[in-house]
PDB file of N, CA and C in Angstrom:
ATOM      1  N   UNK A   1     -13.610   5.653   5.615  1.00  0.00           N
ATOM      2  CA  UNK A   1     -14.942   6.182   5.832  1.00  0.00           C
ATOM      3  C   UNK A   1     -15.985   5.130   5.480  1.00  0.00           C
ATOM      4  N   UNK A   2     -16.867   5.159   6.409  1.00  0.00           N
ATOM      5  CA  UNK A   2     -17.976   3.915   6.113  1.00  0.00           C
ATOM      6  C   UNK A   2     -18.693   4.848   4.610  1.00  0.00           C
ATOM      7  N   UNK A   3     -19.326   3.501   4.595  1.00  0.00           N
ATOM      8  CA  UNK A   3     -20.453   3.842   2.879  1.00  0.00           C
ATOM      9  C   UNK A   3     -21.658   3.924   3.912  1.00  0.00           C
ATOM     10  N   UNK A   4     -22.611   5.245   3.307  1.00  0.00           N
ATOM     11  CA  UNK A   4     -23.786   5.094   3.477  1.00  0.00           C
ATOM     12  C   UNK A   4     -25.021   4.232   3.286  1.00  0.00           C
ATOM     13  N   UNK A   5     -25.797   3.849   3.843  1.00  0.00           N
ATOM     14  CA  UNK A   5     -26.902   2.969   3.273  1.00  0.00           C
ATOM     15  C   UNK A   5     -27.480   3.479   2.424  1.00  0.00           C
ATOM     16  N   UNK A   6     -28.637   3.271   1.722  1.00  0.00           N
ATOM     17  CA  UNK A   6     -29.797   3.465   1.127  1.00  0.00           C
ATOM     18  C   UNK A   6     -30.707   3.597   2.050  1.00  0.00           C
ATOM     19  N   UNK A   7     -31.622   5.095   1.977  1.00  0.00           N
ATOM     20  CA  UNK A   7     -32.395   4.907   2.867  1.00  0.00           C
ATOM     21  C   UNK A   7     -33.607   3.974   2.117  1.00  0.00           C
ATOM     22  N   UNK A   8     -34.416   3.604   3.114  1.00  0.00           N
ATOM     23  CA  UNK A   8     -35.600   2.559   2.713  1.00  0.00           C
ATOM     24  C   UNK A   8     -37.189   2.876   2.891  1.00  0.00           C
ATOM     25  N   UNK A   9     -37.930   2.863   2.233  1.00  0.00           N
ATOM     26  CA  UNK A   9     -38.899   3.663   2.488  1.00  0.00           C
ATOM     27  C   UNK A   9     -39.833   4.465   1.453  1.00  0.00           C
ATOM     28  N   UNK A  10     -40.881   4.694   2.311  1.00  0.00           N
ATOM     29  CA  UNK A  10     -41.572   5.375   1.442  1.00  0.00           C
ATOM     30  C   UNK A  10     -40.939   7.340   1.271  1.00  0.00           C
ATOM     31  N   UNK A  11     -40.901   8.255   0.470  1.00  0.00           N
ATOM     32  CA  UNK A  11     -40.299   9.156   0.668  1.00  0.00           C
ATOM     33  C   UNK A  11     -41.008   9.908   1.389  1.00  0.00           C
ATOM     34  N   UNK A  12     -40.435  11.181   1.971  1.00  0.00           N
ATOM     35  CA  UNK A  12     -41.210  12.216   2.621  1.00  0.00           C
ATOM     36  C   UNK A  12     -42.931  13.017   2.022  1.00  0.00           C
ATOM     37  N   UNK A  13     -43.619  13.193   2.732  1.00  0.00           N
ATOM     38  CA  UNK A  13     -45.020  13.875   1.830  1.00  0.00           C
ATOM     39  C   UNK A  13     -44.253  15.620   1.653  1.00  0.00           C
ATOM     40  N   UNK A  14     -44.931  16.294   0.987  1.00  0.00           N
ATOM     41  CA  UNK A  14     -44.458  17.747   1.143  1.00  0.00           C
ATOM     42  C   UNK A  14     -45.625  17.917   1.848  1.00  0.00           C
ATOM     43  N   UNK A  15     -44.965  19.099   2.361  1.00  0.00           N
ATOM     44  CA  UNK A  15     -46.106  20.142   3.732  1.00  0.00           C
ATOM     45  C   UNK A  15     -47.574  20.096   2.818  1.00  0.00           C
ATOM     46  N   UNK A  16     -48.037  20.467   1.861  1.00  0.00           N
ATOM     47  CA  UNK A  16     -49.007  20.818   1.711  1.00  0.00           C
ATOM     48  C   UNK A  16     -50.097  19.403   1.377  1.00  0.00           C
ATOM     49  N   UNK A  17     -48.971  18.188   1.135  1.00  0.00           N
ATOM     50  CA  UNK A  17     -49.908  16.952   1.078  1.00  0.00           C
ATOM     51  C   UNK A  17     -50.489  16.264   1.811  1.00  0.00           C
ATOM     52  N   UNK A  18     -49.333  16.623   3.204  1.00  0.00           N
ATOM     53  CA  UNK A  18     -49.674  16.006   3.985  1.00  0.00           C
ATOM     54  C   UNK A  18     -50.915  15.868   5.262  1.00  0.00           C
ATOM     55  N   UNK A  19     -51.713  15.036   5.369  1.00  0.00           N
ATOM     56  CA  UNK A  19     -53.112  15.171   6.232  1.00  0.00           C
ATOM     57  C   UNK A  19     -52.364  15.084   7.626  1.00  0.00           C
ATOM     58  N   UNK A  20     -52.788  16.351   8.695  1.00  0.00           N
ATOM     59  CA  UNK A  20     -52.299  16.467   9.654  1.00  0.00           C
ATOM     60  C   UNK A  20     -53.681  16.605  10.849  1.00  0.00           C
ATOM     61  N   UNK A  21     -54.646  17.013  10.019  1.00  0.00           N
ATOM     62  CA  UNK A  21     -56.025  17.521  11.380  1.00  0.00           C
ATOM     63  C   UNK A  21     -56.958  16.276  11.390  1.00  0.00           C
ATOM     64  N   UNK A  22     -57.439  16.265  12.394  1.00  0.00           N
ATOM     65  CA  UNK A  22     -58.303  15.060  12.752  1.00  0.00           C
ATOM     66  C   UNK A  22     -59.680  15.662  13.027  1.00  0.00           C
ATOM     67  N   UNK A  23     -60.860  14.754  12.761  1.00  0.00           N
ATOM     68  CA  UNK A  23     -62.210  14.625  13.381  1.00  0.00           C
ATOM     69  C   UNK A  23     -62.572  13.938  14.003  1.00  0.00           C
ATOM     70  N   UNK A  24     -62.988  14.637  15.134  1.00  0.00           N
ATOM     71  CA  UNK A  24     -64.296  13.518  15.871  1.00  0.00           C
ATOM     72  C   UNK A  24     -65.652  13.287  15.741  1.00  0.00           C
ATOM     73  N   UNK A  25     -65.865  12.494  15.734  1.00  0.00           N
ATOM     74  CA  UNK A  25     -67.699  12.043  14.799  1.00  0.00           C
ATOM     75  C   UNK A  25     -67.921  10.896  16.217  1.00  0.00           C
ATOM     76  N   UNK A  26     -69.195  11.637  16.930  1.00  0.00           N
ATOM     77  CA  UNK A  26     -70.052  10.555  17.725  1.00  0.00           C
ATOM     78  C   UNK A  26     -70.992  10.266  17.294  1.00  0.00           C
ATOM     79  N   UNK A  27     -70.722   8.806  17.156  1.00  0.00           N
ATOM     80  CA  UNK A  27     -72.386   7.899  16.364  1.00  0.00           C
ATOM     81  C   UNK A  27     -72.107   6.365  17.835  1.00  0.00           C
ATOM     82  N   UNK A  28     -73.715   6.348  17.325  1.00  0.00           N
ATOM     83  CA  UNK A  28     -74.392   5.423  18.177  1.00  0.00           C
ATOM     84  C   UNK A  28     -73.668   4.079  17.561  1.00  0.00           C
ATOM     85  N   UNK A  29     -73.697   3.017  18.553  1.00  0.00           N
ATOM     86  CA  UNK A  29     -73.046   1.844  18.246  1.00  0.00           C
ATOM     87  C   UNK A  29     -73.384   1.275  16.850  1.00  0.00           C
ATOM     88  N   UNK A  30     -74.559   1.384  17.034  1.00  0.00           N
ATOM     89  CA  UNK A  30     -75.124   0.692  15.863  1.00  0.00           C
ATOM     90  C   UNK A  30     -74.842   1.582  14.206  1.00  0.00           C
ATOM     91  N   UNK A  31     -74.625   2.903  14.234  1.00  0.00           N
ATOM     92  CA  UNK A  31     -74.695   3.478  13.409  1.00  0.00           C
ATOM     93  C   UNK A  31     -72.867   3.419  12.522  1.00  0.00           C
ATOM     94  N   UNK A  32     -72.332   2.891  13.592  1.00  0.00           N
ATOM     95  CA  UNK A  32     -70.710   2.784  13.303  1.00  0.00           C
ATOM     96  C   UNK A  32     -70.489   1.743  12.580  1.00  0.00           C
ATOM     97  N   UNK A  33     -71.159   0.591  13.065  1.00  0.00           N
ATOM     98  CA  UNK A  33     -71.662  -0.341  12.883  1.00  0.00           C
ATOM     99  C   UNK A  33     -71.590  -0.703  11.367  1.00  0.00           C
ATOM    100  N   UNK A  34     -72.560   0.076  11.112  1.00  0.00           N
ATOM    101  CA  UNK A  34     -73.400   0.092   9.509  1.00  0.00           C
ATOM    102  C   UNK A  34     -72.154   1.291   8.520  1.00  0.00           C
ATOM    103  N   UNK A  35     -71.579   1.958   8.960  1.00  0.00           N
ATOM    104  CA  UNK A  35     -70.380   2.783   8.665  1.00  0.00           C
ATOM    105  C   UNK A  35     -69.321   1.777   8.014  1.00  0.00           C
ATOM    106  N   UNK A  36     -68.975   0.886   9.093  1.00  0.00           N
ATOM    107  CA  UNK A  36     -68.360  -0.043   8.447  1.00  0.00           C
ATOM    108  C   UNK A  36     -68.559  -1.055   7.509  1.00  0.00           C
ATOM    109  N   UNK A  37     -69.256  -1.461   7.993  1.00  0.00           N
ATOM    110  CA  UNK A  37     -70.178  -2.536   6.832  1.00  0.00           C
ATOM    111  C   UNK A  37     -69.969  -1.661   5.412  1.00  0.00           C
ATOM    112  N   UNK A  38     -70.288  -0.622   5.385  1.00  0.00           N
ATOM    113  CA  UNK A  38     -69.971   0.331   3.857  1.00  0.00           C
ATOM    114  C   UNK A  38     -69.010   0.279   3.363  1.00  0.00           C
ATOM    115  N   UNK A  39     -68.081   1.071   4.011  1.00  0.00           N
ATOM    116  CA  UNK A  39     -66.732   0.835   4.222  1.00  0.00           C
ATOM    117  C   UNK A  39     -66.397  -0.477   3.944  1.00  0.00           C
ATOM    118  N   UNK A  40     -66.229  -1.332   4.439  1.00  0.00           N
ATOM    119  CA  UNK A  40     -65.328  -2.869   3.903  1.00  0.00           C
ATOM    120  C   UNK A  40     -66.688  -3.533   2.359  1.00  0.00           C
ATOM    121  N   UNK A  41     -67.567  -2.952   2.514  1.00  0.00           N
ATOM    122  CA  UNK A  41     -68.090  -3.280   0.954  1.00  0.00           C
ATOM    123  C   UNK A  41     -67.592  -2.643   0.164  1.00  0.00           C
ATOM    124  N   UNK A  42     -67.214  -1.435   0.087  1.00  0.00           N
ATOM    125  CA  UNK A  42     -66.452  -0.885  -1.103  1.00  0.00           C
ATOM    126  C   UNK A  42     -64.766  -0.594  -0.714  1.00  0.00           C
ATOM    127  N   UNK A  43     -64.354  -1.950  -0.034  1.00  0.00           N
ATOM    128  CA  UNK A  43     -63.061  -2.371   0.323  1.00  0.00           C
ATOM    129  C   UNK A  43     -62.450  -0.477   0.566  1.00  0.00           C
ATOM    130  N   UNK A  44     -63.057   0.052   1.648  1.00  0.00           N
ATOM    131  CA  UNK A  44     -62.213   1.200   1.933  1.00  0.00           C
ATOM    132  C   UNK A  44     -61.907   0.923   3.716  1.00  0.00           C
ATOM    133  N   UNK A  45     -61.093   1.828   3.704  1.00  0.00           N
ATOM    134  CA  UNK A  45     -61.256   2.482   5.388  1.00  0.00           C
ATOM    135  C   UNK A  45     -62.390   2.970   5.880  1.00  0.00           C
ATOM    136  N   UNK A  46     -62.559   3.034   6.849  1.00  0.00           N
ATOM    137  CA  UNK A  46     -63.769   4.144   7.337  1.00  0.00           C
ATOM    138  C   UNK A  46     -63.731   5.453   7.212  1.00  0.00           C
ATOM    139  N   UNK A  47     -62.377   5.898   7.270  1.00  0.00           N
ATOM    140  CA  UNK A  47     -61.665   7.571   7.208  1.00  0.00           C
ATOM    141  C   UNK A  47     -61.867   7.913   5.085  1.00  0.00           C
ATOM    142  N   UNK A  48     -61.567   6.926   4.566  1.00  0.00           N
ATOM    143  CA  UNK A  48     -61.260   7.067   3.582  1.00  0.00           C
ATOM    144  C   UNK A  48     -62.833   7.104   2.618  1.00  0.00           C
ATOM    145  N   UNK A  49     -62.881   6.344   3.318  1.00  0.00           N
ATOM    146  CA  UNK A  49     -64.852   6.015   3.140  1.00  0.00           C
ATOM    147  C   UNK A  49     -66.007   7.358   3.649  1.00  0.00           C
ATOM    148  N   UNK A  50     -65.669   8.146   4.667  1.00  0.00           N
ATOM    149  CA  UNK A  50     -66.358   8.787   4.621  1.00  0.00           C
ATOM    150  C   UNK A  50     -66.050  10.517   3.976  1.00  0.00           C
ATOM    151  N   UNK A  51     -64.368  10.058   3.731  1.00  0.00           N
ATOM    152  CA  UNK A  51     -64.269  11.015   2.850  1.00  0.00           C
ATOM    153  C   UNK A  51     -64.737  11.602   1.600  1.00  0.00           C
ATOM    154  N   UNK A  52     -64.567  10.191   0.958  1.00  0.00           N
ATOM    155  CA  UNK A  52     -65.492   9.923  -0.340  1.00  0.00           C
ATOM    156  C   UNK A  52     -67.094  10.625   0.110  1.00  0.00           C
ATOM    157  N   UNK A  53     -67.585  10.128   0.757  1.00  0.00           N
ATOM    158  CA  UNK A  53     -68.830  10.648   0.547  1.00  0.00           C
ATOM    159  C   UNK A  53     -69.156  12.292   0.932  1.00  0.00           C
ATOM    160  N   UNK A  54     -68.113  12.621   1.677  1.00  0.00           N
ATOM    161  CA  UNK A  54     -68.415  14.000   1.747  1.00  0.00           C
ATOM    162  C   UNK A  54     -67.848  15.170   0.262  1.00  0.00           C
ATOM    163  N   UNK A  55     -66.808  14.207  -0.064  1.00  0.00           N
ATOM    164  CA  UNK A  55     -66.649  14.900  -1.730  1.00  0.00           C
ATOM    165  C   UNK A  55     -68.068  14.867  -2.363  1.00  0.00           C
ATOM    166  N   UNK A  56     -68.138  13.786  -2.488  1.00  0.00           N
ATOM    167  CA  UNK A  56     -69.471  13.190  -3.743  1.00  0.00           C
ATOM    168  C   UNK A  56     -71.115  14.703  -3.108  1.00  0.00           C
ATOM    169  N   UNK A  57     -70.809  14.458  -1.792  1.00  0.00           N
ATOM    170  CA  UNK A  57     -72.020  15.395  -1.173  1.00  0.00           C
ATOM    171  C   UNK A  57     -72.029  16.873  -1.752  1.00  0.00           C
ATOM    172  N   UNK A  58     -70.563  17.300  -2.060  1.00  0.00           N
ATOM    173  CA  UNK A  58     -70.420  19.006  -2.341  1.00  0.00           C
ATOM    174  C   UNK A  58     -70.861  18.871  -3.604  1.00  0.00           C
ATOM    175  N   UNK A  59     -70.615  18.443  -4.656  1.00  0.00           N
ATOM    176  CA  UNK A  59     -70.788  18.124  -5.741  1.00  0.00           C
ATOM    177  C   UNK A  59     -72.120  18.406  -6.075  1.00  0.00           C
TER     178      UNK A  59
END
């Protein structure tokens, strides 16, 4: 009988961690623009970046 590998990898998320729904956000060229510029100043994503600010907003 062969030996199994090791699987490799990051492990599975559980159902409830995992981010599955998406948004669409239309902004003007220029306004995406300046989105990013934020974003890579506080070394984030754009997704991750505007997450943050919608936490910080409920608050």
């Amino acid at each position: 009988m062969k030996k199994q590998k090791a699987k490799m990898g990051r492990p599975p998320l559980k159902a409830e961690d995992r981010k599955d729904a998406c948004v669409t956000l239309r902004l003007k060229q220029s306004e995406r623009k300046r989105l990013e510029a934020d974003a890579k100043a506080k070394r984030m994503s754009l997704s991750s970046y505007l997450l943050e600010c919608w936490q910080k907003a409920r608050e």
